[in-house]
Protein backbone atom coordinates (compact mmCIF):
# COMPACT_ATOMS: atom_id res chain seq x y z
CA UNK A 1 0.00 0.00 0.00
CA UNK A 2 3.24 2.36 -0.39
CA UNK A 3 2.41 5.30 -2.94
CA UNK A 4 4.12 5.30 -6.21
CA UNK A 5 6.27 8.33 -5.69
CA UNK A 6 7.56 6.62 -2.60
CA UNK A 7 9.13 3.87 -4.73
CA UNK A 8 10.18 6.28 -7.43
CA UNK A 9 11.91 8.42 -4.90
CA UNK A 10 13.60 5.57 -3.48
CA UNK A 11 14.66 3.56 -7.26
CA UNK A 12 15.80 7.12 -8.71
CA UNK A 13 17.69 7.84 -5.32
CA UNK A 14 20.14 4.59 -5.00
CA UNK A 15 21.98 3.60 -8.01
CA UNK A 16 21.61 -0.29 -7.82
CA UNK A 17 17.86 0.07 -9.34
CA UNK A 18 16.80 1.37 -12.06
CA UNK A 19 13.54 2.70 -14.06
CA UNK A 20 14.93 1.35 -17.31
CA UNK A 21 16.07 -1.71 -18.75
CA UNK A 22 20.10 -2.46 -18.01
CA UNK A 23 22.37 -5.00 -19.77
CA UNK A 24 24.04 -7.97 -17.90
CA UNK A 25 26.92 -5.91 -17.03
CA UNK A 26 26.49 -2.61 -15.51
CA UNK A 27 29.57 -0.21 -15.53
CA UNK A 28 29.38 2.29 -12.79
CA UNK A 29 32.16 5.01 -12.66
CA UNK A 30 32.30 7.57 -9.20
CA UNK A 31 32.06 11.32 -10.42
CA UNK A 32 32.27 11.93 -7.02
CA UNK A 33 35.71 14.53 -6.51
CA UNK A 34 38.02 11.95 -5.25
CA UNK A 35 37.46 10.10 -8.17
CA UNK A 36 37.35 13.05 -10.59
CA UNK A 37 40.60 14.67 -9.04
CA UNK A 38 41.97 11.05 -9.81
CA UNK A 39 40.91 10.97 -13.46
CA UNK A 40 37.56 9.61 -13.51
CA UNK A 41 37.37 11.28 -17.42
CA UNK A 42 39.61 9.43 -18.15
CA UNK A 43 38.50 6.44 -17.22
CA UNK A 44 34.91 6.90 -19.31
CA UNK A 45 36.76 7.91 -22.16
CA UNK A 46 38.58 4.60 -22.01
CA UNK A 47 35.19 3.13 -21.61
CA UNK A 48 33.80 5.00 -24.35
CA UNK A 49 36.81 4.09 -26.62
CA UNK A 50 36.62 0.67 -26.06
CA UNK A 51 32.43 -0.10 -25.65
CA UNK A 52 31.39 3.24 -27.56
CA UNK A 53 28.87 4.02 -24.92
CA UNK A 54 28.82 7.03 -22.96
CA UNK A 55 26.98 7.44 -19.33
CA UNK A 56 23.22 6.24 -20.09
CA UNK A 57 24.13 4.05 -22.62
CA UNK A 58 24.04 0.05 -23.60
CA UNK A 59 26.24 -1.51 -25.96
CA UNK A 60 24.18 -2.93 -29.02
CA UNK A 61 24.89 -6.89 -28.01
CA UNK A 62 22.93 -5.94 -24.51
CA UNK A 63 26.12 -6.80 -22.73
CA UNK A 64 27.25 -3.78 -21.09
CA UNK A 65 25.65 -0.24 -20.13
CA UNK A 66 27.48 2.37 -18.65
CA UNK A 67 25.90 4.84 -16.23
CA UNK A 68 27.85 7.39 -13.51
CA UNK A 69 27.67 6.83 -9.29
CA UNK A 70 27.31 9.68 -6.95
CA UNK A 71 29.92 7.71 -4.68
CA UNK A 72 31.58 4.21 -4.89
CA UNK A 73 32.79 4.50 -1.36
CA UNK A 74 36.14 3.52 -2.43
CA UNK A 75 37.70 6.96 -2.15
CA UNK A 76 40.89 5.60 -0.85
CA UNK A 77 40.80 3.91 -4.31
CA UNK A 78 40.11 6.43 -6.36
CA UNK A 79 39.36 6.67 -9.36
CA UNK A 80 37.19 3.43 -8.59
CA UNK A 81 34.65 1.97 -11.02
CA UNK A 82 32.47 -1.09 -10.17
CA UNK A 83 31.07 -3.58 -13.01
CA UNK A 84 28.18 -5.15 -11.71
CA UNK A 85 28.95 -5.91 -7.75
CA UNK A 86 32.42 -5.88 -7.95
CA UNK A 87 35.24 -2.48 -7.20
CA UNK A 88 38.00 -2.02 -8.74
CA UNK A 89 40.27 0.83 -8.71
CA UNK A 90 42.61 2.44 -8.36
CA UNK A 91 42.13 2.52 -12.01
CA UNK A 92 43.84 3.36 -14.93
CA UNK A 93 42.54 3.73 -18.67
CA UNK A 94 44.71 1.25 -19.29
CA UNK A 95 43.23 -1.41 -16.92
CA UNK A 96 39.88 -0.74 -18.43
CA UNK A 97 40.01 -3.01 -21.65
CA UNK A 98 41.32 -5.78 -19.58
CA UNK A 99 38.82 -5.30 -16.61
CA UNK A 100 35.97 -5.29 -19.03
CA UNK A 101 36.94 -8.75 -20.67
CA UNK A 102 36.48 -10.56 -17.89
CA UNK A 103 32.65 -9.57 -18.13
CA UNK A 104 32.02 -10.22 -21.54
């Protein structure tokens, strides 16, 4: 008997649900300013280089879409980027190809 905008404000708030559809592997990379003071451009560009998605995006195969976090709370790690449940970082762009193959 919860309203409808209670769920929506709770679904849009944390970033582990979502109102659209998501591919099997969801890429989330911190924005949050450890992460961007650590190069967390960077790190989507080498997402965007290798996938050709950019935040709010899925890969045509379904396999990966890419969407930013608030906070990772890995800051100790950052830049920090999680695919699906698991945190990696700190990252480089050059880890990201490799990371991602281990998800396709």
């Amino acid at each position: 008997e919860m309203p409808k905008s209670i769920m929506y404000e709770v679904v849009t708030f944390y970033h582990l649900y979502s109102t659209e559809p998501r591919a099997k592997n969801v890429i989330l990379i911190c924005q949050n300013l450890c992460c961007y003071l650590g190069g967390s451009d960077e790190i989507y560009q080498a997402v965007y280089e290798e996938l050709g998605i950019r935040p709010g995006e899925t890969t045509e195969d379904g396999k990966f879409t890419l969407e930013t976090a608030e906070c990772l709370a890995a800051c100790e790690r950052a830049p920090a980027m999680m695919v699906n449940e698991q945190t990696f970082g700190p990252v480089t762009p050059q880890q990201v190809k490799d990371i991602l193959k281990g998800f396709s």
